[in-house]
C-alpha atoms as a PDB file:
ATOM      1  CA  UNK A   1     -35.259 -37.935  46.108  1.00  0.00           C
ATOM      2  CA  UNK A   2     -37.291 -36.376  42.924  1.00  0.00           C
ATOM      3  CA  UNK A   3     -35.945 -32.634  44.225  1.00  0.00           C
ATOM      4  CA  UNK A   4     -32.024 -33.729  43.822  1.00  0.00           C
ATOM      5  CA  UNK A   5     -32.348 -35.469  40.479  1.00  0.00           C
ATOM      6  CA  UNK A   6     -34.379 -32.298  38.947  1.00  0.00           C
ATOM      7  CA  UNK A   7     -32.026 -29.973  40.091  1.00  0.00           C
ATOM      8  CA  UNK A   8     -28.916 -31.252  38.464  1.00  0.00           C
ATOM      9  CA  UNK A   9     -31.009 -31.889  35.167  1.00  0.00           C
ATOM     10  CA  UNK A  10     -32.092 -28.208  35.474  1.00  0.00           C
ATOM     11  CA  UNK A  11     -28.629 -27.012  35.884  1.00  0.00           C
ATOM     12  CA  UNK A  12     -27.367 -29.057  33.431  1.00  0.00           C
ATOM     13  CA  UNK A  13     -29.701 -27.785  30.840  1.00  0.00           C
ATOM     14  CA  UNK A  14     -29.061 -24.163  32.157  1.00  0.00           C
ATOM     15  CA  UNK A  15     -25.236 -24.745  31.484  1.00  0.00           C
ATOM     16  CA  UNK A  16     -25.912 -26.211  27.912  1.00  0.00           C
ATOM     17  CA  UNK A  17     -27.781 -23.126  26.337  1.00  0.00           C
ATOM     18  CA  UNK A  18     -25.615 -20.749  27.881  1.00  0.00           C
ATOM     19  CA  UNK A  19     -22.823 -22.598  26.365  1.00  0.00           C
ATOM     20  CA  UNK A  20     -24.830 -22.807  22.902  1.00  0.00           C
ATOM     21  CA  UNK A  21     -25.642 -18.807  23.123  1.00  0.00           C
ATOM     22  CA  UNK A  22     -22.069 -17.847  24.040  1.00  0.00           C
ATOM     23  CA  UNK A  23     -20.504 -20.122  20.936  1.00  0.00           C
ATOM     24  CA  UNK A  24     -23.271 -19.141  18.876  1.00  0.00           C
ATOM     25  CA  UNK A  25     -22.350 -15.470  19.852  1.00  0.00           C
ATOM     26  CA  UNK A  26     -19.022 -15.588  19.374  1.00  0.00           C
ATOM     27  CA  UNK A  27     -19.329 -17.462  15.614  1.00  0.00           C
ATOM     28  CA  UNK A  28     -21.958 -14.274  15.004  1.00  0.00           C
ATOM     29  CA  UNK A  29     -19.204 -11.916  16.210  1.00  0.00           C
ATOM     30  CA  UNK A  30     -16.403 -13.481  14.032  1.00  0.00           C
ATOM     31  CA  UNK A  31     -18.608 -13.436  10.866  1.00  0.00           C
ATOM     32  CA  UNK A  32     -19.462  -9.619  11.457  1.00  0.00           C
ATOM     33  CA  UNK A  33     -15.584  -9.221  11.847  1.00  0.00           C
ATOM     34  CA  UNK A  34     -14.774 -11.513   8.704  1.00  0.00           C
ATOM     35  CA  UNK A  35     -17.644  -9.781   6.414  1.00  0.00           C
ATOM     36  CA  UNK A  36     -15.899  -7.564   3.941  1.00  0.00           C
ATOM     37  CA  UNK A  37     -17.077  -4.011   3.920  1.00  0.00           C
ATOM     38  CA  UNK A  38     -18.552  -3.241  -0.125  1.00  0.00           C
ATOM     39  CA  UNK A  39     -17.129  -0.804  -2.017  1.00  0.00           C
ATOM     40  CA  UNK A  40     -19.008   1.748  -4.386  1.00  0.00           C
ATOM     41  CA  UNK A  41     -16.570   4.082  -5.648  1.00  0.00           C
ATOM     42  CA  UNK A  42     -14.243   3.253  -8.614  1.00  0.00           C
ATOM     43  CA  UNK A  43     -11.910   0.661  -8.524  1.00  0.00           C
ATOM     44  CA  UNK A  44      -8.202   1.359  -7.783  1.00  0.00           C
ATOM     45  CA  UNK A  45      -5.001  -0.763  -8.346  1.00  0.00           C
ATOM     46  CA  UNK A  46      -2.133   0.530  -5.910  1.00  0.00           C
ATOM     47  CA  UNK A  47       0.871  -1.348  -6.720  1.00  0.00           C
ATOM     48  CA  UNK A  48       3.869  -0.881  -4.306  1.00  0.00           C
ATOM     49  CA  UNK A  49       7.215  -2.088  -5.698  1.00  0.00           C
ATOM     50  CA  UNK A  50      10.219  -2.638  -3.339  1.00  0.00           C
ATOM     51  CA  UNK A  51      13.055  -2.381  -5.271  1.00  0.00           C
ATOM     52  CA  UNK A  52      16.850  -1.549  -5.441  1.00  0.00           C
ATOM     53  CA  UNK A  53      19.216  -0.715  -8.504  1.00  0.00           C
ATOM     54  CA  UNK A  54      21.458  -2.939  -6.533  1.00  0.00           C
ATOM     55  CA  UNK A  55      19.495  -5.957  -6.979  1.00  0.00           C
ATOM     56  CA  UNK A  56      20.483  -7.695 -10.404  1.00  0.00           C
ATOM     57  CA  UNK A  57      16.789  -8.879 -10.516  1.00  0.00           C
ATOM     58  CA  UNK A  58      15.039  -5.581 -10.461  1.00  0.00           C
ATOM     59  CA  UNK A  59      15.280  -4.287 -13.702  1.00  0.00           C
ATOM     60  CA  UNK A  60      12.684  -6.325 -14.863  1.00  0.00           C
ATOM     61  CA  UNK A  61       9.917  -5.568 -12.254  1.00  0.00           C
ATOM     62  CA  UNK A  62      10.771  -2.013 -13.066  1.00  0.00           C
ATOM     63  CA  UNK A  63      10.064  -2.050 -16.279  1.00  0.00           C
ATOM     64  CA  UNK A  64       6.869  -3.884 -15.581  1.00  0.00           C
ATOM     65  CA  UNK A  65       5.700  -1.258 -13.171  1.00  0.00           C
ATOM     66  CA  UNK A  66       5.395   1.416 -15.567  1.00  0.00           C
ATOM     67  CA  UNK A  67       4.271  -0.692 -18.046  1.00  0.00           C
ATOM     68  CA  UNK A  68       1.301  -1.684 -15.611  1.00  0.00           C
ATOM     69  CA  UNK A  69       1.179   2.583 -15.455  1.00  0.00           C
ATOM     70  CA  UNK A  70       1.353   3.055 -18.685  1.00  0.00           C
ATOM     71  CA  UNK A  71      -1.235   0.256 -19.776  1.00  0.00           C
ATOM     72  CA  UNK A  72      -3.884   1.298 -17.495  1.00  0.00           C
ATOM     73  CA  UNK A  73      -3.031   5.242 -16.423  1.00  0.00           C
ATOM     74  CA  UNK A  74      -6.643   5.680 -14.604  1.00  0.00           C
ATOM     75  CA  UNK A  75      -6.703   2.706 -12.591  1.00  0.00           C
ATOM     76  CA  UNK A  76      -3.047   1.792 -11.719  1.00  0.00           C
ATOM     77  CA  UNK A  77      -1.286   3.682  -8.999  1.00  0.00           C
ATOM     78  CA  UNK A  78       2.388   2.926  -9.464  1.00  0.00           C
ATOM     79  CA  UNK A  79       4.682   3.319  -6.250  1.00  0.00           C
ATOM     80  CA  UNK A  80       8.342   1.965  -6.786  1.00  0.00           C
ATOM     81  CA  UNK A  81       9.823   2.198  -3.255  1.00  0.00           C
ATOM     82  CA  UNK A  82      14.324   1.657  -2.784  1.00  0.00           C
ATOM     83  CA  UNK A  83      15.119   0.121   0.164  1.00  0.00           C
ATOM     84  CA  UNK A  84      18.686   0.036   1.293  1.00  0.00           C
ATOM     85  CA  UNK A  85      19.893  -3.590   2.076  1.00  0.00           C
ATOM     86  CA  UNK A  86      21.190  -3.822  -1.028  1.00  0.00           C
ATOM     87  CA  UNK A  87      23.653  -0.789  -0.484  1.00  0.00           C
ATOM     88  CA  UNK A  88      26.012  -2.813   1.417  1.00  0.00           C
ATOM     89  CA  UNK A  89      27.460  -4.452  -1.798  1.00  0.00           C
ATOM     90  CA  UNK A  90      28.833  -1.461  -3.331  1.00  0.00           C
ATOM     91  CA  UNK A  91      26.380   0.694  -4.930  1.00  0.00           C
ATOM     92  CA  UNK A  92      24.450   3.171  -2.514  1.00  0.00           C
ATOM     93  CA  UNK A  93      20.590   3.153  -4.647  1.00  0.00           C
ATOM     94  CA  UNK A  94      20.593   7.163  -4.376  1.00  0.00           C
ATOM     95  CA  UNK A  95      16.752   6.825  -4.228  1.00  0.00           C
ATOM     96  CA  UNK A  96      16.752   4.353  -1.410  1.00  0.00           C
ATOM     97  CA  UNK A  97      15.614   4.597   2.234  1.00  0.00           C
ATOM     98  CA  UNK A  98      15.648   2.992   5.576  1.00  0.00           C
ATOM     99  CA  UNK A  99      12.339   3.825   6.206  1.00  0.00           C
ATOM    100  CA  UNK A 100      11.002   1.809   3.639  1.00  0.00           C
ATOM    101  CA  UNK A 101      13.034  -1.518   4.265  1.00  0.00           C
ATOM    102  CA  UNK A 102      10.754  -0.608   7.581  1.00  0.00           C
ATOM    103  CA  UNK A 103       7.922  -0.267   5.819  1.00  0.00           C
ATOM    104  CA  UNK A 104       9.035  -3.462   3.693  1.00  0.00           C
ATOM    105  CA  UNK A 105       9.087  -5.484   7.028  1.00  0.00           C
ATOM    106  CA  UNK A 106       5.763  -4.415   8.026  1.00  0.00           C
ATOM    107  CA  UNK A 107       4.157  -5.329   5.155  1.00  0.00           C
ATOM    108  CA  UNK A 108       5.255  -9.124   5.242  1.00  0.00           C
ATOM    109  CA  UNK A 109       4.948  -9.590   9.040  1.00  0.00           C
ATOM    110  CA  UNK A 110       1.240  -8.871   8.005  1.00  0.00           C
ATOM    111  CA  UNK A 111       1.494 -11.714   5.452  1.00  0.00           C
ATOM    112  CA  UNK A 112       3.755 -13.644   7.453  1.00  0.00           C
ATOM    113  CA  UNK A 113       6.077 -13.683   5.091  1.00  0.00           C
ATOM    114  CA  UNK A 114       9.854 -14.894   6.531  1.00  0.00           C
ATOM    115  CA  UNK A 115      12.147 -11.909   5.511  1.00  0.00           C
ATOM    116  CA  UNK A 116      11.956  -8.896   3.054  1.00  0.00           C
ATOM    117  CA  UNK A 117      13.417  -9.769  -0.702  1.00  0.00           C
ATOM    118  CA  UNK A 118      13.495  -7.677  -3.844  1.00  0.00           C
ATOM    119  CA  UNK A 119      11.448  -7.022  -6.067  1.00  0.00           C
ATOM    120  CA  UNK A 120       8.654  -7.621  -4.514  1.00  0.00           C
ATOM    121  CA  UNK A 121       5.315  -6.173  -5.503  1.00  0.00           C
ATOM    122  CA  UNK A 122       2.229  -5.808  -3.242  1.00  0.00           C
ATOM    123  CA  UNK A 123      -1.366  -4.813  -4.455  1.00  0.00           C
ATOM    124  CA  UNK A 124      -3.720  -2.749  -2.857  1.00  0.00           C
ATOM    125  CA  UNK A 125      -1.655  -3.654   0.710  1.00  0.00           C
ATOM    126  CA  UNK A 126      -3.436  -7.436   0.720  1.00  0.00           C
ATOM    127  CA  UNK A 127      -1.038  -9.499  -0.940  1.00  0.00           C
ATOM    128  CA  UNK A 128       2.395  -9.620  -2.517  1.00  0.00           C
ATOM    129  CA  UNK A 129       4.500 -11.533  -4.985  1.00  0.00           C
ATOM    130  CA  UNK A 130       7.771 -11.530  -7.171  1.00  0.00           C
ATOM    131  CA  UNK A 131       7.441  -8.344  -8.833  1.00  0.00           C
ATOM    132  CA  UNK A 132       8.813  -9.402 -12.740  1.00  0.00           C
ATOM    133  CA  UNK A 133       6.272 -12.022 -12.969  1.00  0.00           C
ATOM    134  CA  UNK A 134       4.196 -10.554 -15.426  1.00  0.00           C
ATOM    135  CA  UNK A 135       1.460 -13.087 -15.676  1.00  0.00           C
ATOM    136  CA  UNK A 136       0.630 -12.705 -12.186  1.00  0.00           C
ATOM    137  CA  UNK A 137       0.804  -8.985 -12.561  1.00  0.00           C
ATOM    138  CA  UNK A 138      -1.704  -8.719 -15.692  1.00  0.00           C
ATOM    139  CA  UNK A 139      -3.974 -11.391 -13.735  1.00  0.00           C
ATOM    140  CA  UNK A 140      -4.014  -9.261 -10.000  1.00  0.00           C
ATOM    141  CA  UNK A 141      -4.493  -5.874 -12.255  1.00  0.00           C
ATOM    142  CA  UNK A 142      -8.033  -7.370 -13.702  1.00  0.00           C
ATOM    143  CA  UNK A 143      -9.136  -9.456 -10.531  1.00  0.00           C
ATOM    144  CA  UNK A 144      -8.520  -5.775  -8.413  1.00  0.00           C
ATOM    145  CA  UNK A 145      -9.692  -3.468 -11.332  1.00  0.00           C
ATOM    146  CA  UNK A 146     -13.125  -4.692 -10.602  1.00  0.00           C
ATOM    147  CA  UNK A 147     -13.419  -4.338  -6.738  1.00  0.00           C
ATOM    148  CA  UNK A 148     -15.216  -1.282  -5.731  1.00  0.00           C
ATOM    149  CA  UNK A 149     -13.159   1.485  -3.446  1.00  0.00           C
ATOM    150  CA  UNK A 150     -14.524   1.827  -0.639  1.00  0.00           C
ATOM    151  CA  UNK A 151     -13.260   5.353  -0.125  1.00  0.00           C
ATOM    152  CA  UNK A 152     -12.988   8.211  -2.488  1.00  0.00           C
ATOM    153  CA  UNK A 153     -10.385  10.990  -2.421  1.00  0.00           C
ATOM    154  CA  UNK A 154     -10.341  14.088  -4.276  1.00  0.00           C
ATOM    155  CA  UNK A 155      -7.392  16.468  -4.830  1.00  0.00           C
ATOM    156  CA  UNK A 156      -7.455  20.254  -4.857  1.00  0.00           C
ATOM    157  CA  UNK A 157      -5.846  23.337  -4.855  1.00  0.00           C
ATOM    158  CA  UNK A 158      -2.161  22.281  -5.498  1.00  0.00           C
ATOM    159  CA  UNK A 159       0.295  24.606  -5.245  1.00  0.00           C
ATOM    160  CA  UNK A 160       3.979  24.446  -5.252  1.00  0.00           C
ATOM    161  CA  UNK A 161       5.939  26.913  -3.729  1.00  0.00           C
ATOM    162  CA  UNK A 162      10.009  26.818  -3.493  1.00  0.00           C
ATOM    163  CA  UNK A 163      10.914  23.282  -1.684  1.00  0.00           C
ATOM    164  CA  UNK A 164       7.020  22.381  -0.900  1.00  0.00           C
ATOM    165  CA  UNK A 165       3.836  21.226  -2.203  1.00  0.00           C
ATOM    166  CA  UNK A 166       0.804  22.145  -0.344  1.00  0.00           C
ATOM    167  CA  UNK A 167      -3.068  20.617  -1.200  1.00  0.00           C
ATOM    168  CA  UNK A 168      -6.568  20.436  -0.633  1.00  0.00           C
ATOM    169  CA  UNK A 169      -8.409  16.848   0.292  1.00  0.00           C
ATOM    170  CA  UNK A 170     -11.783  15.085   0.657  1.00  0.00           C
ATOM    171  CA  UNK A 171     -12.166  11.962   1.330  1.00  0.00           C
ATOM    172  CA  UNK A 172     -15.980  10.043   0.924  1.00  0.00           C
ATOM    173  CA  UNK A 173     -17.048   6.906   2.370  1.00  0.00           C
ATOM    174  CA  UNK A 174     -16.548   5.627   6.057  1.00  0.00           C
ATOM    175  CA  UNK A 175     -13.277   7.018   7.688  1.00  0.00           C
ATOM    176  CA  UNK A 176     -13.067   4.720  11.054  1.00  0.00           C
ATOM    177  CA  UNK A 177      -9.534   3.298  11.468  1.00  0.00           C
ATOM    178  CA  UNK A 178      -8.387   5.104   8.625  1.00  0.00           C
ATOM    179  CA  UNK A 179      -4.870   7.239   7.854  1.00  0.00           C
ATOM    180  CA  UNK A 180      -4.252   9.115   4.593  1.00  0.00           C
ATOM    181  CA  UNK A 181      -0.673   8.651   2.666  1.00  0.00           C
ATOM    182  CA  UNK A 182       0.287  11.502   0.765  1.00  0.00           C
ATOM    183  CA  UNK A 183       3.443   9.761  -1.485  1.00  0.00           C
ATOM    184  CA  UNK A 184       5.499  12.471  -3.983  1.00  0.00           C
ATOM    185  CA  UNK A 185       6.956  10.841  -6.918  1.00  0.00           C
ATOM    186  CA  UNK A 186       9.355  11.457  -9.279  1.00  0.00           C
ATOM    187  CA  UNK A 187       8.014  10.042 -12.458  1.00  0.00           C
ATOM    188  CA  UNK A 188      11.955   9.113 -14.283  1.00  0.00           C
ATOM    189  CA  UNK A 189      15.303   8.944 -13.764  1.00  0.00           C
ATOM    190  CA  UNK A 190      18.023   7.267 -15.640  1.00  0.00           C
ATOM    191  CA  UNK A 191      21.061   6.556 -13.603  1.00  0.00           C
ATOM    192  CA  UNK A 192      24.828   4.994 -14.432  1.00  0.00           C
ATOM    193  CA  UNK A 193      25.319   2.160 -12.351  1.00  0.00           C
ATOM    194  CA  UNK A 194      28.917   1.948 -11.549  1.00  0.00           C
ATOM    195  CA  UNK A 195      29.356  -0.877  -8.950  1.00  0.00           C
ATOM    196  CA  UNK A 196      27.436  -3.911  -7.285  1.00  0.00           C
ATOM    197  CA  UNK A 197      25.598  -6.376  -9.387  1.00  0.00           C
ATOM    198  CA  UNK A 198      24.327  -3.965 -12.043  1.00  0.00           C
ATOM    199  CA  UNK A 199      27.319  -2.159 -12.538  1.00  0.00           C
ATOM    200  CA  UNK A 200      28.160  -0.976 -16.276  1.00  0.00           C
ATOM    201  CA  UNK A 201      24.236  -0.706 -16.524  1.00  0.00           C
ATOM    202  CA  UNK A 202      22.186   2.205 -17.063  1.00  0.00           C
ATOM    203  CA  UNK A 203      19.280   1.955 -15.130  1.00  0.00           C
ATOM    204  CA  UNK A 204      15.974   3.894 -15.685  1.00  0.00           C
ATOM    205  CA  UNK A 205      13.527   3.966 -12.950  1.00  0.00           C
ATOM    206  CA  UNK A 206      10.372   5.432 -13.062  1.00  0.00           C
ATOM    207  CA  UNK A 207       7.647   6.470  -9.931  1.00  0.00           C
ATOM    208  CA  UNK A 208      10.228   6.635  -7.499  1.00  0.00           C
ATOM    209  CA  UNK A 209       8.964   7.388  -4.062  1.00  0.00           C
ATOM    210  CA  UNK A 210      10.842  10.561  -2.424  1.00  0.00           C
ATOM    211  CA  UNK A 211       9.017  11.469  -0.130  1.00  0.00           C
ATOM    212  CA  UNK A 212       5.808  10.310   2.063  1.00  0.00           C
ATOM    213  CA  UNK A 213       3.707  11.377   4.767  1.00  0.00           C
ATOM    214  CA  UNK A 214       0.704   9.885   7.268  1.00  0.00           C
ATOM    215  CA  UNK A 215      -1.789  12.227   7.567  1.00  0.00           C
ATOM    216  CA  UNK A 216      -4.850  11.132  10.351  1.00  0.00           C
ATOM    217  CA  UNK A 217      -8.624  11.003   9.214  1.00  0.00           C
ATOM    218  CA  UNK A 218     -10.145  12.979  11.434  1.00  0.00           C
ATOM    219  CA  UNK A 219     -12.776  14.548   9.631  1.00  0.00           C
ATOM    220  CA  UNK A 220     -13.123  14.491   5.788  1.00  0.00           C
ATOM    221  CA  UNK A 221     -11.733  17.259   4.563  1.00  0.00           C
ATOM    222  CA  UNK A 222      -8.233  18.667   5.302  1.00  0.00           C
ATOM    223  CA  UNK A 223      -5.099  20.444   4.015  1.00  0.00           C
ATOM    224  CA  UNK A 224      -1.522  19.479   4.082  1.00  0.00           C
ATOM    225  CA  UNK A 225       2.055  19.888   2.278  1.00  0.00           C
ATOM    226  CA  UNK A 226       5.197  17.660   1.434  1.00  0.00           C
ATOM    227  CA  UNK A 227       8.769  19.036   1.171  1.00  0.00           C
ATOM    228  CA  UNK A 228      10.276  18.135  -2.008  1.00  0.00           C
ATOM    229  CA  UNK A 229      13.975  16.366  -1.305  1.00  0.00           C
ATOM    230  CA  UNK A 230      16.562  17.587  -2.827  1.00  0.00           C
ATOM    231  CA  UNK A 231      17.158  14.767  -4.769  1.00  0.00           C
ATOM    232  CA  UNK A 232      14.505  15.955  -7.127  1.00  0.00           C
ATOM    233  CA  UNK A 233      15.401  19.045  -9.758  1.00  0.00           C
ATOM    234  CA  UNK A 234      13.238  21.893 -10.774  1.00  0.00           C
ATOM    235  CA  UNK A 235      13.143  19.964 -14.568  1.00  0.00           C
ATOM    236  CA  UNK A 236      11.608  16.470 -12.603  1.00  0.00           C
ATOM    237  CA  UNK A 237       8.280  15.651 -13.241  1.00  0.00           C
ATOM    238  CA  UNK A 238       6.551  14.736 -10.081  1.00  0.00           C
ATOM    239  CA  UNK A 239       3.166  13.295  -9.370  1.00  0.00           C
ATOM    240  CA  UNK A 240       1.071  13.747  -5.752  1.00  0.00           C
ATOM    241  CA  UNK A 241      -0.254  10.582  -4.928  1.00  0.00           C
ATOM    242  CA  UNK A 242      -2.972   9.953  -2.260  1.00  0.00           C
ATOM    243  CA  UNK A 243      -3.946   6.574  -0.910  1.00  0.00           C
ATOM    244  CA  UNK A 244      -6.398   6.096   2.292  1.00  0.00           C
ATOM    245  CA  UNK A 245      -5.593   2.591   3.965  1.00  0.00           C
ATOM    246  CA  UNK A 246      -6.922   0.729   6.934  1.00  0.00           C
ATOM    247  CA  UNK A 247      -5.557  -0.472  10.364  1.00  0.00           C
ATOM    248  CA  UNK A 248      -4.549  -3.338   8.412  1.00  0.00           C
ATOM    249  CA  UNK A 249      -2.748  -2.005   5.984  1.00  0.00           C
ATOM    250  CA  UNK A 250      -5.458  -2.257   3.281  1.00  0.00           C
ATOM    251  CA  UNK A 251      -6.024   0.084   0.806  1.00  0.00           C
ATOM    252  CA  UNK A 252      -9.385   1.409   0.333  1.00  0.00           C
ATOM    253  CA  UNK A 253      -8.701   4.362  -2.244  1.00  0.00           C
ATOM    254  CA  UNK A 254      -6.237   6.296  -4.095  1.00  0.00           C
ATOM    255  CA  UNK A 255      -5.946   9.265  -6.419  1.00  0.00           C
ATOM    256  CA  UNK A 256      -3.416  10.927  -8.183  1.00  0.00           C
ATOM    257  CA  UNK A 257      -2.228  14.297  -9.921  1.00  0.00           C
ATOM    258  CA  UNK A 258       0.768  15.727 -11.357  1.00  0.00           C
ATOM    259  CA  UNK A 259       2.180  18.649  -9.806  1.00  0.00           C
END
């Protein structure tokens, strides 16, 4: 009688701390996961505007954008990205692109966001809001300007020759589950709006994304090129633009040169 009434005790205790270790285990796991991984380069503000000279809202974001530029020229990264949903009511956006609708959509399936609107503005790849709020934009420029990177990038050896732009990297800090994103931008245009909501208008839009490419990190030093569309003249003012980002989207440095 004393053997059977031991035995279940035993196994019942047996069962309990295995349960215990395997929770406790899995709440260790999830706060290893969860901790965020410190910075301890200098901090960078990468704002990405999705935006359309369609859109009778727009103007306003994109005047803040290169204000934000402007304002702050070592520690905001300015990115004004046309999508093309808004061609359909009359005025093709010359500057716009499929692609980045795409990359739109991506972005606010991460933040579970319903559908993709304009303008829209998204810092450092973590969160996004309505791009002409300008409060919100002043307040996410200080709260980000004092996060440590946590990578570092450093630009060399430019050279532009005919259509392309070829250069030099190095990237410092951890590179696991990291991509490079080598953006070209055309620093101003003006353009005459002649149909859709902002017809009549003259818009001017300023670091407008023409061209982009992913580069894999697999070691920390590398060279690579971008073709320059021919959308941009020989008399545009471009700027090379570097960001490193995470699996999730995240960005985790930037840097920046004219060419």
């Amino acid at each position: 009688m004393y053997k059977k009434i031991i035995i279940p005790i035993v196994i019942f205790v047996g069962l309990t701390t295995t349960a215990f270790y395997t929770i406790n285990e899995a709440e260790n796991a999830k706060n290893r996961e969860e901790k965020p991984v410190l910075g301890e380069y200098d901090a960078v503000v990468v704002l990405e505007l999705f935006t359309s000279q369609g859109c009778s809202s727009c103007p306003p974001a994109d005047v803040l954008l290169e204000k934000a530029k402007k304002d702050f020229p070592e520690k905001v990264f300015a990115l004004s990205y046309h999508v093309d949903y808004w061609n359909y009511i009359g005025w093709e956006d010359p500057f716009s692109k499929s692609n980045f609708s795409k990359k739109q959509r991506a972005y606010n399936q991460k933040f579970k966001s319903r559908s993709n609107y304009t303008p829209q503005l998204v810092v450092n790849g973590k969160e996004h809001f309505v791009g002409s709020n300008g409060y919100k934009l002043d307040t996410k420029i200080q709260e980000y300007g004092k996060r440590k990177a946590v990578n570092e990038i450093q630009l060399s050896n430019i050279k532009e020759s005919g259509r392309s732009i070829s250069f030099d990297y190095t990237v410092k800090g951890t590179l696991n589950d990291k991509q490079l994103r080598a953006v070209l931008v055309l620093d101003e245009r003006t353009t005459a709006v002649k149909r859709g909501e902002n017809r009549s208008r003259v818009l001017k839009n300023a670091n407008v994304v023409i061209a982009e490419k992913y580069i894999p990190l697999n070691t920390a030093r590398g060279t690579s090129s971008l073709t320059i569309p021919s959308l941009a003249s020989t008399s545009d003012d471009l700027t090379l633009i570097l960001v490193t980002e995470n699996k999730a989207t995240d960005i985790t440095g930037a840097v920046k040169s004219k060419v």
